[in-house]
Structure formats: structure tokens, C-alpha cells
N, C-alpha and C. Protein backbone atom coordinates (compact mmCIF):
# COMPACT_ATOMS: atom_id res chain seq x y z
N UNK A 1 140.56 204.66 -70.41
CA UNK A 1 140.62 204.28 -69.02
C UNK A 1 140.12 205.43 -68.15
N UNK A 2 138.70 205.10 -67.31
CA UNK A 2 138.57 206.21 -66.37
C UNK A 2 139.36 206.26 -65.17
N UNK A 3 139.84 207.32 -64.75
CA UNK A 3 140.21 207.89 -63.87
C UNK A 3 139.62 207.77 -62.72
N UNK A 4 140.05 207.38 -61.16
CA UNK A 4 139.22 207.05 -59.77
C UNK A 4 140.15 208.10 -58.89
N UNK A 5 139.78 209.24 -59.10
CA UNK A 5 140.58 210.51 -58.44
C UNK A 5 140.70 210.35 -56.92
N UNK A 6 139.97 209.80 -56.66
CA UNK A 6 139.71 209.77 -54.96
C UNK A 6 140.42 208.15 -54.25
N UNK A 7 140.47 206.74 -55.44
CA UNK A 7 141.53 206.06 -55.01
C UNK A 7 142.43 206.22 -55.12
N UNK A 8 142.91 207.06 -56.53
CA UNK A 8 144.40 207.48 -56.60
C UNK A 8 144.94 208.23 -55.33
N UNK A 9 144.30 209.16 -54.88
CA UNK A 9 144.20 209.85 -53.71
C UNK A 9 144.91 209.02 -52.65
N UNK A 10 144.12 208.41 -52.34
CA UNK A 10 144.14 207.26 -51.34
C UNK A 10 145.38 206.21 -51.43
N UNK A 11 145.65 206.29 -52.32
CA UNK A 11 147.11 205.09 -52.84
C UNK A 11 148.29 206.10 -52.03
N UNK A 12 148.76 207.34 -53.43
CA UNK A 12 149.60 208.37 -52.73
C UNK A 12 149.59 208.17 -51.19
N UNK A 13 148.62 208.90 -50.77
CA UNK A 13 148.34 209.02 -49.22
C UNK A 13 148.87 207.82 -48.11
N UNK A 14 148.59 206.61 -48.58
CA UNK A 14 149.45 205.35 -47.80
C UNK A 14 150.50 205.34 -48.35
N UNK A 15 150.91 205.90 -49.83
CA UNK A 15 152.58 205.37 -50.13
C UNK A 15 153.60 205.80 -49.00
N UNK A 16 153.10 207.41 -48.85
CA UNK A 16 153.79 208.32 -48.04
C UNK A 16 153.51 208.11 -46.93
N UNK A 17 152.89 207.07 -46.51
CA UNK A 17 151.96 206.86 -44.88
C UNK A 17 151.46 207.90 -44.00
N UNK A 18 150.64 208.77 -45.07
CA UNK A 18 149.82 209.99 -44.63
C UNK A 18 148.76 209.26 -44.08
N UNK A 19 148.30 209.40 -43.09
CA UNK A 19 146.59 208.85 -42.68
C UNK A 19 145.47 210.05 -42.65
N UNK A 20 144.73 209.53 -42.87
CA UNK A 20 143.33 210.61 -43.62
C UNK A 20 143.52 211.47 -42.31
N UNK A 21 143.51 211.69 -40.51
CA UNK A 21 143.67 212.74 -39.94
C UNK A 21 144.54 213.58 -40.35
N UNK A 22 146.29 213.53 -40.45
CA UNK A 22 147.24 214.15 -41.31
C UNK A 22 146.72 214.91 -42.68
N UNK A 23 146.10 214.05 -43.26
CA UNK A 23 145.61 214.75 -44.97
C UNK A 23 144.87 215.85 -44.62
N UNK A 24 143.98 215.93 -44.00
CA UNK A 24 143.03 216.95 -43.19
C UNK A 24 143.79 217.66 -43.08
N UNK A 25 144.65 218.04 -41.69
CA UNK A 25 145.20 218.80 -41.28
C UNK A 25 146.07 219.40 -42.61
N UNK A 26 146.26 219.00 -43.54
CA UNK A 26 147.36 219.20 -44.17
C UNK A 26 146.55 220.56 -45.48
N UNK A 27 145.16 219.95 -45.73
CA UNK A 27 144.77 220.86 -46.75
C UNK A 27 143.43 221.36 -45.64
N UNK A 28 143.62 222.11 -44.40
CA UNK A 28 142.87 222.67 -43.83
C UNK A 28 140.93 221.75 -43.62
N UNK A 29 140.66 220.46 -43.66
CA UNK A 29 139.65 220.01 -43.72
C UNK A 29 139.50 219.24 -42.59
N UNK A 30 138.50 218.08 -42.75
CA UNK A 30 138.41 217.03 -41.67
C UNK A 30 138.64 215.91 -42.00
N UNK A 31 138.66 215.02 -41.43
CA UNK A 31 138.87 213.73 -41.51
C UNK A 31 138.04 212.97 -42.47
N UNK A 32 136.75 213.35 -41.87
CA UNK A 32 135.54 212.72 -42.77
C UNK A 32 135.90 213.25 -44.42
N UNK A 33 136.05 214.22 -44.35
CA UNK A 33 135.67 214.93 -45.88
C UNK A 33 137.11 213.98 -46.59
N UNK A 34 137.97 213.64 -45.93
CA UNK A 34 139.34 213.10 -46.60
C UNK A 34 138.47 211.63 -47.06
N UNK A 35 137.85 211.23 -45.97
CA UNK A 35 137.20 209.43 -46.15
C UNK A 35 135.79 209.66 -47.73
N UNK A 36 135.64 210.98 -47.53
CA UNK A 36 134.65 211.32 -48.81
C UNK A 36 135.28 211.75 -49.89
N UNK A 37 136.52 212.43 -49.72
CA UNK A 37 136.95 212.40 -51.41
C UNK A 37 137.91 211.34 -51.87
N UNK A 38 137.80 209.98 -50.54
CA UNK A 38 138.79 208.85 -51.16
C UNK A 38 137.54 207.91 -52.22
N UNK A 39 136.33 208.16 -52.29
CA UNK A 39 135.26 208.10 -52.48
C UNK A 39 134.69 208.61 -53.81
N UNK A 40 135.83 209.56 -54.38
CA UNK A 40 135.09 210.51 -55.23
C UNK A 40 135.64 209.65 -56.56
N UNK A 41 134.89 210.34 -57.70
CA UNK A 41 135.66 209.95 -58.71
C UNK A 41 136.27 210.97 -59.59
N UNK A 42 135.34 212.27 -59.61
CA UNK A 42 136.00 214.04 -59.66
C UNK A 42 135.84 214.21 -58.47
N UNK A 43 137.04 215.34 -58.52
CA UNK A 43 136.98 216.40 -57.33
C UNK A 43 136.73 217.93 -57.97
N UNK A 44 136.92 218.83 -57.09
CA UNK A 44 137.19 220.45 -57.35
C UNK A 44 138.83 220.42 -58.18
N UNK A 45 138.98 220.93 -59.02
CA UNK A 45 140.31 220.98 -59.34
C UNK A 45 141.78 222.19 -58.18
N UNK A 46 140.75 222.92 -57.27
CA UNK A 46 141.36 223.76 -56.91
C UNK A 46 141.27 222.68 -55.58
N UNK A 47 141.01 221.58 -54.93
CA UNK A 47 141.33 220.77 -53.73
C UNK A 47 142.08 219.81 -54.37
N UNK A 48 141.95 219.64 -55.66
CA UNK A 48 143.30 218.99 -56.39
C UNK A 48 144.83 219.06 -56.28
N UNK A 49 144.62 220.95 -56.73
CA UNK A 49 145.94 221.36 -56.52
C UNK A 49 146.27 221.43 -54.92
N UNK A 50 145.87 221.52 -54.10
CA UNK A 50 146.07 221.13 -52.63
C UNK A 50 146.65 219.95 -52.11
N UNK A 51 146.25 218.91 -52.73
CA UNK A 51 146.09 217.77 -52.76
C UNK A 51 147.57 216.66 -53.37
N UNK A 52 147.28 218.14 -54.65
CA UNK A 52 149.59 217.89 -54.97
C UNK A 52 150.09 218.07 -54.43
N UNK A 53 150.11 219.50 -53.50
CA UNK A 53 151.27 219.82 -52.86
C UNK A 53 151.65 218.96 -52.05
N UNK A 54 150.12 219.06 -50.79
CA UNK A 54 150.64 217.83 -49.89
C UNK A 54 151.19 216.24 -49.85
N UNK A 55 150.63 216.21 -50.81
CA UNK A 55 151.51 214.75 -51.52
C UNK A 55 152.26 214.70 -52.72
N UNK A 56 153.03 215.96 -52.90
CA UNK A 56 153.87 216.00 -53.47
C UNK A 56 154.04 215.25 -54.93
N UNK A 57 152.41 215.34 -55.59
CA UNK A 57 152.30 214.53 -56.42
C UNK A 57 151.29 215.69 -57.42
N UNK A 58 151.73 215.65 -58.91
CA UNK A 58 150.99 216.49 -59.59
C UNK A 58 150.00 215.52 -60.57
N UNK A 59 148.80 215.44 -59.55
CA UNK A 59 147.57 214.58 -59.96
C UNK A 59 146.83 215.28 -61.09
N UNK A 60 147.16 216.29 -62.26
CA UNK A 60 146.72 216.61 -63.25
C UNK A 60 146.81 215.86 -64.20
N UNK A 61 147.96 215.38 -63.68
CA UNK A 61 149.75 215.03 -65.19
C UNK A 61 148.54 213.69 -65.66
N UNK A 62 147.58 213.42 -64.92
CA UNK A 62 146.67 211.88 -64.70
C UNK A 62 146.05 212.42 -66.34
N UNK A 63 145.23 213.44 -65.84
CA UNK A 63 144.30 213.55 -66.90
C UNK A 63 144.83 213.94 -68.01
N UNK A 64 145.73 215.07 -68.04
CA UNK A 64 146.44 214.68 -68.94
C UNK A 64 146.87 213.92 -70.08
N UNK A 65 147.59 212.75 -69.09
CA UNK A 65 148.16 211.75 -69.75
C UNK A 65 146.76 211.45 -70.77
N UNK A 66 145.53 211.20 -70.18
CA UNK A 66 144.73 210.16 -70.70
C UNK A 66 143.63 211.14 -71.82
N UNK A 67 144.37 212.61 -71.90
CA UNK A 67 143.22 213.63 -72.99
C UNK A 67 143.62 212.56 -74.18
N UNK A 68 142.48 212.71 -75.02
CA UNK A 68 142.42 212.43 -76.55
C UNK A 68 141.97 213.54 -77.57
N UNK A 69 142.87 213.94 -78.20
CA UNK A 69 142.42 215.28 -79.32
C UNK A 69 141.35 215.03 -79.81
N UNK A 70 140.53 215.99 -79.88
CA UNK A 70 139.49 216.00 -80.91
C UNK A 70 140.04 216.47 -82.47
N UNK A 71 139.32 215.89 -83.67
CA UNK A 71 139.91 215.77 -84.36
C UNK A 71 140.02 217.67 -84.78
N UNK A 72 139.50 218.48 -84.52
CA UNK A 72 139.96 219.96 -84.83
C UNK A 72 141.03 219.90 -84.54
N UNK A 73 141.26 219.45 -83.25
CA UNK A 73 142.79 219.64 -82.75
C UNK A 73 143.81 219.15 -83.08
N UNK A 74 143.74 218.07 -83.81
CA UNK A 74 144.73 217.13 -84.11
C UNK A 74 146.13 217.31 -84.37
N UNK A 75 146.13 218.81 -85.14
CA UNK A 75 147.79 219.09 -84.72
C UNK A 75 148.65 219.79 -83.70
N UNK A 76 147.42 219.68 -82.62
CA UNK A 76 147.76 220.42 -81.15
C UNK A 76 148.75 219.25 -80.48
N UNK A 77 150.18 220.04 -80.27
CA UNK A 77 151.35 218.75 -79.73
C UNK A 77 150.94 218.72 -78.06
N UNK A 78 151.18 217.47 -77.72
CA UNK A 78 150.81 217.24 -76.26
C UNK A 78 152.11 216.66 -76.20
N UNK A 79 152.55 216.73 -74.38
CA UNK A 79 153.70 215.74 -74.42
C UNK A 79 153.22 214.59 -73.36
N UNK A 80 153.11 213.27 -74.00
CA UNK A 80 153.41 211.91 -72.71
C UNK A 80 153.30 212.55 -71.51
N UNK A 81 154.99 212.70 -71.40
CA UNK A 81 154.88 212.73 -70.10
C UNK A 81 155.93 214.17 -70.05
N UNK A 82 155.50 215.19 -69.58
CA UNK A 82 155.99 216.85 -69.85
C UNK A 82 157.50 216.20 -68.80
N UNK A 83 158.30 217.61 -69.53
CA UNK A 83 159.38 217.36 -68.44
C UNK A 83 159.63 218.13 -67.27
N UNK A 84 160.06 217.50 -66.24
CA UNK A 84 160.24 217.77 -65.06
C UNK A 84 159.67 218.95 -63.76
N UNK A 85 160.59 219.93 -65.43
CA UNK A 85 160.36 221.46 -64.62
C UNK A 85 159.45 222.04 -65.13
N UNK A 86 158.51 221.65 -66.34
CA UNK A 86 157.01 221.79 -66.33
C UNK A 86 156.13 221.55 -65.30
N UNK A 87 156.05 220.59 -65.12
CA UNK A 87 155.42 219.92 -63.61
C UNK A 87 155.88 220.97 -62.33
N UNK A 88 157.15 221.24 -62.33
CA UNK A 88 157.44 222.15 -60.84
C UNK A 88 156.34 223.38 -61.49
N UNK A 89 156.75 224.24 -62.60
CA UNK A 89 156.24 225.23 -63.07
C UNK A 89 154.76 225.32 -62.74
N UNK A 90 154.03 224.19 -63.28
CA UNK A 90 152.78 224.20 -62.89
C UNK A 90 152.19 224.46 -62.17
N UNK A 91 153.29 224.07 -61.04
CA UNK A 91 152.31 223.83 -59.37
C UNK A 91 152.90 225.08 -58.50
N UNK A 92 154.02 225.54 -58.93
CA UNK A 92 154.46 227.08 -59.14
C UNK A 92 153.47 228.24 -59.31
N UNK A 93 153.16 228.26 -59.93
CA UNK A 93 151.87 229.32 -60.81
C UNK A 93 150.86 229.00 -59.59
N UNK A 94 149.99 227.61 -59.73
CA UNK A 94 149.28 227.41 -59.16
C UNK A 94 149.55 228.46 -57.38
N UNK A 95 150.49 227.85 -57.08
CA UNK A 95 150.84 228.64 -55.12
C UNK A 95 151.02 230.16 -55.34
N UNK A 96 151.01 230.05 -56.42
CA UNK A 96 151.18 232.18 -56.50
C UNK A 96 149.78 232.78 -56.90
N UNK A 97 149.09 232.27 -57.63
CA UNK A 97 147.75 232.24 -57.78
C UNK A 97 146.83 232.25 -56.47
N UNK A 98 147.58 231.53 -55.76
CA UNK A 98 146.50 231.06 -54.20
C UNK A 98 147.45 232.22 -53.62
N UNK A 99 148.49 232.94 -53.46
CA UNK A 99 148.64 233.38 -52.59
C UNK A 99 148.20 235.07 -53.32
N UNK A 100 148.34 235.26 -54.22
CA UNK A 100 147.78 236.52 -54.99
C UNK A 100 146.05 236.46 -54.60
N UNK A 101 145.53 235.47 -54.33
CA UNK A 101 143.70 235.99 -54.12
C UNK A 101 143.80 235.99 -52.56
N UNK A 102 144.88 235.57 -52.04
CA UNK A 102 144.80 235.55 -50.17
C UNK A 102 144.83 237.22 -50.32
N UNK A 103 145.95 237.37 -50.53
CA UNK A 103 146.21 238.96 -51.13
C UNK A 103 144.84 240.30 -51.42
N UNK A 104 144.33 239.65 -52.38
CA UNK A 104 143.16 240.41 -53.22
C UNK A 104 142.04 240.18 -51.93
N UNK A 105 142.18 239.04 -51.30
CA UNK A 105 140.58 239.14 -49.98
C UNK A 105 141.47 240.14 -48.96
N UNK A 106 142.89 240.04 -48.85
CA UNK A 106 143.57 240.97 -47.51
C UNK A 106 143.25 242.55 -47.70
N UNK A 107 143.21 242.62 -49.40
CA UNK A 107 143.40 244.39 -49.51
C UNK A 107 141.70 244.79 -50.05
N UNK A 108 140.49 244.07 -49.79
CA UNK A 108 139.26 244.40 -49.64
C UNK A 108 138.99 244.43 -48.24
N UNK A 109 139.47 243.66 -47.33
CA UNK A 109 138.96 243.97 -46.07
C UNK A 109 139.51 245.07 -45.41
N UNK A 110 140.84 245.29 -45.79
CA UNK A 110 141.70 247.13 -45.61
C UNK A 110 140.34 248.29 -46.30
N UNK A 111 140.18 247.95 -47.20
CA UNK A 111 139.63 248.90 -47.93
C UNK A 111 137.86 249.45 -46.86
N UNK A 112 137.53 248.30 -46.52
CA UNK A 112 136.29 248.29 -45.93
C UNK A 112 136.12 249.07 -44.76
């Protein structure tokens, strides 16, 4: 089953009755670009993780779900559906990651 990253998008977004101006505002963009990645079928994975927070939804867990091992891999364990505080963990890492390179651009422009 392929994946429609940009309707899934779009579903979330009315569950929570976000409207594409809100979504914008929410991951720093515009309106239009929200009406273009309801549109998409990949995105950037790093407007992905943006894209969880604000909707409070970890849109990886998607692809995920739907990997198929290659047969090298075959005794590589995957889980269904990970538990709970994997998912927080994830998106954990992820906001420390974004705030560690805000960081790394703050202490090059000191340096300059």
C-alpha cells in the first residue's frame, strides 16, 4: 500500500480542525506551501518531523508500519506498532537535534 503523505497530512490537520493558515503559522511557512504539501506524496523528512509535532502525530510510525525486510535482513526484529514511549523518544531526539544545530548556527555567528 502506497503511502499519500500529503493527504494523510491533510486528514490529521481537519481531525484537529487546524486550517492550512494555522499549519503555516505553526511550522514557520505559508499557506500556499501547506495547500502544496497536501498535494505531495513524499515530503522532506525534516518538514515531517515538524509536521508531528504540530499535529501531534508521529507520521514516520506510517512508513514504518508498511517497511518490508529485504531478505538479508530477515532476522532484523521490527515492531507493528513500537510502544508508546518509543514514539515520545523519537520525536524527543528529533527537538534536541533541531535545537542543538539552532545552537551550532548561534555559536558560528559569535565566532564571526
Amino acid at each position: 500500500m502506497e503511502i499519500h503523505i500529503g493527504e494523510t497530512i491533510r486528514k490529521r490537520a481537519k481531525e484537529l480542525r487546524i486550517g492550512a493558515t494555522e499549519l503555516a503559522d505553526m511550522i514557520n511557512t505559508s499557506r500556499s506551501n501547506i495547500y502544496w504539501l497536501y498535494k505531495r506524496k513524499h515530503i522532506d523528512g525534516e518538514l515531517l518531523m515538524k509536521l508531528s509535532r504540530a499535529l501531534k502525530f508521529n507520521f514516520f510510525k506510517l512508513y514504518r508500519d508498511e517497511m518490508v525486510l529485504d531478505e538479508p535482513n530477515k532476522n532484523l526484529k521490527l515492531y507493528k506498532t513500537p510502544p508508546e514511549d518509543m514514539n515520545h523518544l523519537l520525536l524527543e531526539v528529533a527537538e534536541l537535534k533541531e535545537k542543538y544545530n539552532v545552537l551550532v548556527k548561534s555559536l558560528k555567528k559569535k565566532k564571526k
